[in-house]
Protein backbone atom coordinates (compact mmCIF):
# COMPACT_ATOMS: atom_id res chain seq x y z
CA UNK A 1 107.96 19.25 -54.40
CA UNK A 2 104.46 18.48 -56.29
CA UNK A 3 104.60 15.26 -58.03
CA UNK A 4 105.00 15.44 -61.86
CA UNK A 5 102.28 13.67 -63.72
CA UNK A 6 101.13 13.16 -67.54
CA UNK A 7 98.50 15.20 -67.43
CA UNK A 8 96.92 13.00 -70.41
CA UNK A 9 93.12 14.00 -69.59
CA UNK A 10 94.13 17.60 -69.06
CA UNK A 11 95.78 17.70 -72.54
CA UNK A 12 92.19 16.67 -73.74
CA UNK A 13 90.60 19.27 -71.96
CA UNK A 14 93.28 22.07 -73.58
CA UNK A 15 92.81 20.40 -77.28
CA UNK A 16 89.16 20.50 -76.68
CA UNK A 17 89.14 24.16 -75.56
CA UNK A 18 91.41 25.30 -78.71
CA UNK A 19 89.33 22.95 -80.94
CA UNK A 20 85.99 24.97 -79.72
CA UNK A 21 88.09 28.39 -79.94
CA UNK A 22 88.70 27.45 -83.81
CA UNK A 23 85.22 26.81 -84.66
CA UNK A 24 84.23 30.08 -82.95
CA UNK A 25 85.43 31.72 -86.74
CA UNK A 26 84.51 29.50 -89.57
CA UNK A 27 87.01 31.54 -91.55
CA UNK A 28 90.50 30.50 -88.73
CA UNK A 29 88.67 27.08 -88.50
CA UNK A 30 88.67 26.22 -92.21
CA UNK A 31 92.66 27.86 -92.60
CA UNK A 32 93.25 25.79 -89.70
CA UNK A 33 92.17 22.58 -91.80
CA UNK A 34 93.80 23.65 -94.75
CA UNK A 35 96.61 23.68 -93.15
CA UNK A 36 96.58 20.32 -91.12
CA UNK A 37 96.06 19.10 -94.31
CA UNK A 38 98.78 20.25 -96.15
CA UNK A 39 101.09 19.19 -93.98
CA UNK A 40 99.27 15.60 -94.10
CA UNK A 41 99.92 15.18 -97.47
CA UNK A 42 103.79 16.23 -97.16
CA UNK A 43 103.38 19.57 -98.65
CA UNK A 44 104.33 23.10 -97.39
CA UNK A 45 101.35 24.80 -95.28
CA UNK A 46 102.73 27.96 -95.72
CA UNK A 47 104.70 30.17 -98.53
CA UNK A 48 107.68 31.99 -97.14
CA UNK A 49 111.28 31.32 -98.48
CA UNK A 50 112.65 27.91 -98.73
CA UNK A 51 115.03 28.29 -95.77
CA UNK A 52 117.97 25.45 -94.80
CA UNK A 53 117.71 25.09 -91.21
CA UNK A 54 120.87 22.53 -89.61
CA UNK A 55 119.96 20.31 -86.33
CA UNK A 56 123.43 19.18 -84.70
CA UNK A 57 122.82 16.98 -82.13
CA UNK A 58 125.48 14.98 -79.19
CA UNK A 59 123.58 11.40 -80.05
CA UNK A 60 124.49 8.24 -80.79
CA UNK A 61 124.69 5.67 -83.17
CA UNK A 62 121.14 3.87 -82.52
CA UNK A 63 119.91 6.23 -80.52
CA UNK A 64 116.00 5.90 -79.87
CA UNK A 65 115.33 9.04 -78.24
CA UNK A 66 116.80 11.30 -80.89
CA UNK A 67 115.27 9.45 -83.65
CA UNK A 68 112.19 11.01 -82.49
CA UNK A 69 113.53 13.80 -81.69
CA UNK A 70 114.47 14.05 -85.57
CA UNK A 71 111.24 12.98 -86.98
CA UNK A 72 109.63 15.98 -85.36
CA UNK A 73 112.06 18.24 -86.38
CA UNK A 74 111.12 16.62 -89.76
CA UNK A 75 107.51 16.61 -89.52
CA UNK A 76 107.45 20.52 -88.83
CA UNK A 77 110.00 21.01 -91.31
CA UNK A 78 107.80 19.85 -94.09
CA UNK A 79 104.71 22.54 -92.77
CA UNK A 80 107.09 24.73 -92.73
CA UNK A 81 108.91 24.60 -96.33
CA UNK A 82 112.18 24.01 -94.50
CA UNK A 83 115.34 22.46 -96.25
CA UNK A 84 116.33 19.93 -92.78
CA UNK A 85 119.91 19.11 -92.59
CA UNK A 86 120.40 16.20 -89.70
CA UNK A 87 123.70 15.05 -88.14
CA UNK A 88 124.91 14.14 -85.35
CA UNK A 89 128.28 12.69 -83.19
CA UNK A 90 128.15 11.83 -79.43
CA UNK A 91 131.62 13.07 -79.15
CA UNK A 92 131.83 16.77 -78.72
CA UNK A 93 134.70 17.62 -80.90
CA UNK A 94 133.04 16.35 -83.19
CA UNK A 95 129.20 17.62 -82.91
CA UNK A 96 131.47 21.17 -82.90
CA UNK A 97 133.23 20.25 -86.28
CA UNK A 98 129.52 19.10 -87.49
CA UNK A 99 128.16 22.70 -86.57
CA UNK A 100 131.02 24.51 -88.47
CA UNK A 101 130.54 22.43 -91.51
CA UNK A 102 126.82 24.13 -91.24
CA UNK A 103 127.97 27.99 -90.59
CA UNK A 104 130.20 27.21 -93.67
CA UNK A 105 127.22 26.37 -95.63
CA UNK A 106 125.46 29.68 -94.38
CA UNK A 107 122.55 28.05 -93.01
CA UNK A 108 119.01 30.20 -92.16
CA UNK A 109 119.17 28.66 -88.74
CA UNK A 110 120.48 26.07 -86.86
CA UNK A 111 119.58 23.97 -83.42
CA UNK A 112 121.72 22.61 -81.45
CA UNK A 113 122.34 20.34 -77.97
CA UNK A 114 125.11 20.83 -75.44
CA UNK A 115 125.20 17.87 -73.96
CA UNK A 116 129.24 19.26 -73.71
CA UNK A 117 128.76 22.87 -73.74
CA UNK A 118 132.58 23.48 -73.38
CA UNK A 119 133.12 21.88 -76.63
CA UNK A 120 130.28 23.81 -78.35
CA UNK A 121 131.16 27.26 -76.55
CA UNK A 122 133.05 28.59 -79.26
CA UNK A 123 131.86 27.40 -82.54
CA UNK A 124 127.97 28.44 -81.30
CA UNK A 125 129.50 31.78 -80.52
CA UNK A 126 130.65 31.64 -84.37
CA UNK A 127 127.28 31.09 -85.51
CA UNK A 128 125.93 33.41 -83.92
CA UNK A 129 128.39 36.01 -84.70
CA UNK A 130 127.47 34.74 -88.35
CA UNK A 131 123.83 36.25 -87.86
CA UNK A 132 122.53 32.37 -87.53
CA UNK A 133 119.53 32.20 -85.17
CA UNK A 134 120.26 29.63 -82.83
CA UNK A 135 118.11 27.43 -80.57
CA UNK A 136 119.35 24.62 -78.05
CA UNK A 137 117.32 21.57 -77.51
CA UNK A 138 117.61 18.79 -74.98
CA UNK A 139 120.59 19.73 -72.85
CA UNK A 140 122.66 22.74 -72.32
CA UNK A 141 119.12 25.21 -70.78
CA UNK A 142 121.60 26.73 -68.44
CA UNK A 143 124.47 27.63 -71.04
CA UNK A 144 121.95 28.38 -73.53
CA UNK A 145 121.21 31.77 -72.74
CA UNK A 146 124.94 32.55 -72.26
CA UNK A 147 125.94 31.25 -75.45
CA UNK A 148 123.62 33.41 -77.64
CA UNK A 149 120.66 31.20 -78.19
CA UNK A 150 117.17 32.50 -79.24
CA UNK A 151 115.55 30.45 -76.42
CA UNK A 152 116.36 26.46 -74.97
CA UNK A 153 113.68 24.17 -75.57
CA UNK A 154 113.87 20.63 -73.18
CA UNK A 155 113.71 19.70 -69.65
CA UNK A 156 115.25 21.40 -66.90
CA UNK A 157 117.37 18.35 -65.92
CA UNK A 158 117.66 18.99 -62.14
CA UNK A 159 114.00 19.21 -61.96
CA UNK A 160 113.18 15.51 -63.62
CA UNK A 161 116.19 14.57 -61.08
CA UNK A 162 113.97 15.84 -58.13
CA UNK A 163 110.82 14.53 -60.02
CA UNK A 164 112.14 11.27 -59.81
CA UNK A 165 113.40 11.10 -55.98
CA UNK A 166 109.85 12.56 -55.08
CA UNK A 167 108.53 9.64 -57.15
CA UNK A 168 110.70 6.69 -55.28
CA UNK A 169 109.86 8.29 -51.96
CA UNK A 170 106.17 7.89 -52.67
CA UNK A 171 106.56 3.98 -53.94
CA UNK A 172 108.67 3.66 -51.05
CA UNK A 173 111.96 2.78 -52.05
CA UNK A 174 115.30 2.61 -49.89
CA UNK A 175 118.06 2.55 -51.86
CA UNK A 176 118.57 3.32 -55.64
CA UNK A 177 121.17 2.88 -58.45
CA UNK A 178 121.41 5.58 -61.11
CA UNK A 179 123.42 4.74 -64.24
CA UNK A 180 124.89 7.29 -66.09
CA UNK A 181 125.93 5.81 -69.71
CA UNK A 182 127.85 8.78 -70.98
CA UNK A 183 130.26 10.14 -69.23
CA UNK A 184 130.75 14.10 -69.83
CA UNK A 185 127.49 14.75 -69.92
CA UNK A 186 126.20 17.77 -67.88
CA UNK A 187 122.41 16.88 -67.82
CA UNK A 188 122.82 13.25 -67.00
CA UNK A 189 125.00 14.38 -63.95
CA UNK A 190 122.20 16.75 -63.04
CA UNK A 191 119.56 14.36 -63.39
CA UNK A 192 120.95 12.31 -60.91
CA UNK A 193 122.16 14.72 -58.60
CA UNK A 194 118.31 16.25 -58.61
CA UNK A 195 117.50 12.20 -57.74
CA UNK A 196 119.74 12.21 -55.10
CA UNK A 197 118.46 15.56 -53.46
CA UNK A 198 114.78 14.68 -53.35
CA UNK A 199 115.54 10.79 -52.48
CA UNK A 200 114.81 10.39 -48.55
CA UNK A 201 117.12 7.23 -49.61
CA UNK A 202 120.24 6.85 -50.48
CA UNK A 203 121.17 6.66 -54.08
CA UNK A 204 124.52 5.54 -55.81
CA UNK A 205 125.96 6.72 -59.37
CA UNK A 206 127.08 3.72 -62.13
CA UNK A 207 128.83 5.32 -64.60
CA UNK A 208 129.10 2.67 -67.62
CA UNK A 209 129.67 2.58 -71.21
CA UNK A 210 126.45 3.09 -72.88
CA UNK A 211 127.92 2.10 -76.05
CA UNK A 212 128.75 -1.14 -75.19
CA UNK A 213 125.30 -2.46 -74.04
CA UNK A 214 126.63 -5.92 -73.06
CA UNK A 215 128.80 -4.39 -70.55
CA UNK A 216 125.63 -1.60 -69.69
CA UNK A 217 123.57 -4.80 -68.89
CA UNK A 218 127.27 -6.52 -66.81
CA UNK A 219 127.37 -3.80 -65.12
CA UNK A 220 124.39 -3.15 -63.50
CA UNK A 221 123.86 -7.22 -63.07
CA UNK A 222 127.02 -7.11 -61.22
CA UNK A 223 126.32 -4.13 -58.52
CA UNK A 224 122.47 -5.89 -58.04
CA UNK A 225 124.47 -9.24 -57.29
CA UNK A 226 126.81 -7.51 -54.83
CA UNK A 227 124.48 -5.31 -52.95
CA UNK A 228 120.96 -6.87 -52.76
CA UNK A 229 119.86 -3.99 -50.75
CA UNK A 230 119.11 -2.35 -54.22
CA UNK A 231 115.20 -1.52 -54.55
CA UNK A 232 115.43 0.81 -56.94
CA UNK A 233 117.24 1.08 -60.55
CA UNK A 234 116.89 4.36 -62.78
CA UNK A 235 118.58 4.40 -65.84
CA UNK A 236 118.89 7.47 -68.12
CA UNK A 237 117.93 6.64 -71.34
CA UNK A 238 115.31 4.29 -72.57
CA UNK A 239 117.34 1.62 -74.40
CA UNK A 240 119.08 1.12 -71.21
CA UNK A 241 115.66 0.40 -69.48
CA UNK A 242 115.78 -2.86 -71.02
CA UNK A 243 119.30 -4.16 -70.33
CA UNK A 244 118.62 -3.02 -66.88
CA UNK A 245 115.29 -5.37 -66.75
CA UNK A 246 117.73 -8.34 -67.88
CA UNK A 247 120.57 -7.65 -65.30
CA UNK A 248 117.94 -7.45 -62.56
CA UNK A 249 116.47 -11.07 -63.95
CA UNK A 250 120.05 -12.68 -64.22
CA UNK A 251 121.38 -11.35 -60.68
CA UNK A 252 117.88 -12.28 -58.91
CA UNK A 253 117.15 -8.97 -57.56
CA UNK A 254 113.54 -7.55 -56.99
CA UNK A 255 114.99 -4.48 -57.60
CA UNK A 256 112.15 -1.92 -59.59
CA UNK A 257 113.62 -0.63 -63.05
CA UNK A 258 112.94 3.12 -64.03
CA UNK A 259 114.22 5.19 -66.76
CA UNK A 260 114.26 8.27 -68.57
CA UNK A 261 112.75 8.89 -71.70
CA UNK A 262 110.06 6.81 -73.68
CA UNK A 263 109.46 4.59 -76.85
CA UNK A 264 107.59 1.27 -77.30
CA UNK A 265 109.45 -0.87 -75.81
CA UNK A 266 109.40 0.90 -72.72
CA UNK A 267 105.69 1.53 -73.13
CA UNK A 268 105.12 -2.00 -73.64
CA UNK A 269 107.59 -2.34 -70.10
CA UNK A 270 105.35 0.17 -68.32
CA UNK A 271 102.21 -2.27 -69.44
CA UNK A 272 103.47 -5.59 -68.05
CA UNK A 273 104.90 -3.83 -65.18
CA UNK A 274 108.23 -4.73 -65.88
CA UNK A 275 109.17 -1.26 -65.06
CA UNK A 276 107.59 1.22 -62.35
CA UNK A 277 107.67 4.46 -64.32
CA UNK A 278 109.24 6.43 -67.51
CA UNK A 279 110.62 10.27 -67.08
CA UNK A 280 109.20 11.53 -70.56
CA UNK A 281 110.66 14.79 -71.66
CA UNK A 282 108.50 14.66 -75.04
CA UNK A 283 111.68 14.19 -77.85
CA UNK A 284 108.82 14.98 -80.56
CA UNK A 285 108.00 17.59 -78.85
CA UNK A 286 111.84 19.25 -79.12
CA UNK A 287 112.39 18.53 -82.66
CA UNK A 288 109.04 19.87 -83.71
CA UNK A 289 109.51 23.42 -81.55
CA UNK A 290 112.56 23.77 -82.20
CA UNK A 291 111.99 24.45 -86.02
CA UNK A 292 108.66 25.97 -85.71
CA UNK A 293 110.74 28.55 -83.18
CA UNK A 294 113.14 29.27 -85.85
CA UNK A 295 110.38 29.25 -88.79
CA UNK A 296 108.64 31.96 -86.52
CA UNK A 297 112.30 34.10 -85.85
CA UNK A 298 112.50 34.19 -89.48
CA UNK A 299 109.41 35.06 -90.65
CA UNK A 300 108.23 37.76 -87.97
CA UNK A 301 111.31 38.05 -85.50
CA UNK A 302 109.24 36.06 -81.94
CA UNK A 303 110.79 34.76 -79.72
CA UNK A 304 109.21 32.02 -77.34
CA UNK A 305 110.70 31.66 -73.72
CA UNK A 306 111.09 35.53 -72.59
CA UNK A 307 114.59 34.47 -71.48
CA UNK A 308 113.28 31.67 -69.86
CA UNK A 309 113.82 27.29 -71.44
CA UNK A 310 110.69 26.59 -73.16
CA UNK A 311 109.92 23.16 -71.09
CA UNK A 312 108.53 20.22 -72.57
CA UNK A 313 109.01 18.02 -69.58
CA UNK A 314 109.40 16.40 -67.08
CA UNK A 315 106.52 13.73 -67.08
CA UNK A 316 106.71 10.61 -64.90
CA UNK A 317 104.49 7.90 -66.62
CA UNK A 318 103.16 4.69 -65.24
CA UNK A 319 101.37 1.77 -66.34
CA UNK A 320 98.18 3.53 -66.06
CA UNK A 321 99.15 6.15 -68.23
CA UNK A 322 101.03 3.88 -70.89
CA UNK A 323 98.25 2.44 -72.77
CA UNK A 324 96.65 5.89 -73.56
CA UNK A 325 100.22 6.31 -75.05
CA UNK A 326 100.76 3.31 -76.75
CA UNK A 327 99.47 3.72 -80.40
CA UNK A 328 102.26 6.91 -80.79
CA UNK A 329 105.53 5.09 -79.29
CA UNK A 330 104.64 2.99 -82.13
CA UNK A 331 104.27 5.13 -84.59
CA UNK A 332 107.19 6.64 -83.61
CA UNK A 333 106.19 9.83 -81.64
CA UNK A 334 106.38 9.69 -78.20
């Protein structure tokens, strides 16, 4: 399989080409502007109905990744004269509860993860049967369609999985360690199992509780003291990046630390070479879609995807990609 890269110089190349496309009609270039600056200032760009659209999502308390994942969803929100109702509950019960309480408010659209699609089965079904537009984010792109969705907008998990083992076969690793931190969760098991299939290595599952990063960070120190054979650490979220650095200082392992997802921290990581390389599946990116998707359902019925997840990763970044990237993990973006 072809390595997965950031493409950062070929994204300038695209904006460039739609920049020049814009100015070919001074009329779509000046809209354009208006537009962009609208939503600048925090004001609607457009002038359709004030819809309430609901995001219900399977985080965390604390949770890094879906902070960003919210501000996009936020961002887009505002250009698009949304009402934005967040919440969220890692346990799926509970993310299903939080999804009624929005069908009960009759909500213009809502967007959902199934992190635990067999919790969310039935209440998404509701929605739908409601005549609420769905659309998944994040996890859940092969329940998604099933379920009644508009379209899935994320990674396909087994994919980063394989992007990944193609990427420790190339830096020549041996053995790896992939820590799953929440149990029950469909695309962290597929991540890893993608890992495992593309690994020429071998490659070992730590399940631990990613609530509870003292123990994350016990945990993984304690299989890098055991087995020194360990080259290779991936863990699945970027918070857990960092614990995983500190176990691999305290046990004395050269082991190289890898994760999932990106923010500062783990730009700043990828920059001192503390870690080899970040799976980005562009969190912003989701948020942001995901209500533009439903903005666009609403206003002229299209549909993005043609049955198909709308894919906003994976991306493996290094240390040569990370400064480029730098000044938005700040801010908050990437």
């Amino acid at each position: 399989m072809a390595r997965v890269r950031t493409g950062v110089r070929a994204l300038g190349a695209v904006l460039a080409v739609a920049l020049a496309a814009a100015g070919c009609s001074s009329t779509g270039g000046k809209r354009a502007e208006e537009r962009a600056a609208a939503a600048a200032e925090g004001r609607a760009a457009v002038n359709t109905p004030r819809w309430t659209f609901a995001m219900v999502t399977h985080s965390g308390d604390g949770d890094t990744f879906w902070d960003i994942v919210q501000k996009g969803a936020e961002q887009a929100a505002v250009k698009d004269n949304i009402n934005f109702l967040y919440s969220h509950n890692d346990e799926g019960n509970q993310q299903a509860q939080l999804v009624q309480t929005a069908i009960d408010k009759k909500v213009d659209g809502l967007i959902v993860s199934l992190a635990k699609p067999d919790a969310m089965k039935a209440v998404v079904a509701k929605a739908v049967k409601a005549g609420i537009p769905v659309v998944t984010v994040n996890s859940g792109s092969a329940e998604s369609k099933e379920f009644g969705a508009l379209t899935h907008i994320g990674q396909d998990e087994t994919i980063a999985g394989e992007a990944v083992g193609d990427e420790l076969n190339e830096r020549g690793r041996k053995k790896a360690l992939c820590v799953l931190h929440e149990q029950g969760n469909v695309g962290h098991e597929q991540r890893c199992a993608g890992a495992k299939k593309t690994f020429d290595g071998t490659m070992q599952n730590l399940y631990v509780d990613g609530t509870n990063m003292p123990d994350v960070t016990a945990s993984i120190e304690a299989k890098l003291q055991s087995d020194k054979s360990i080259d290779a650490v991936v863990t699945l979220g970027a918070p857990f990046a960092d614990a995983a650095v500190q176990a691999k200082q305290t046990a004395g392992s050269k082991a190289e630390i890898n994760t999932f997802d990106l923010n500062a921290k783990v730009a700043d990581g990828l920059q001192s070479e503390k870690l080899g390389f970040a799976v980005d599946q562009q969190p912003y990116l989701q948020g942001y879609q995901a209500v533009d998707l439903l903005w666009l359902y609403r206003y002229n019925r299209n549909v993005l995807g043609g049955g198909q997840p709308v894919l906003t990763g994976p991306q493996i970044i290094t240390a040569a990609d990370a400064d480029a990237l730098a000044d938005y993990t700040k801010r908050g973006t990437r």
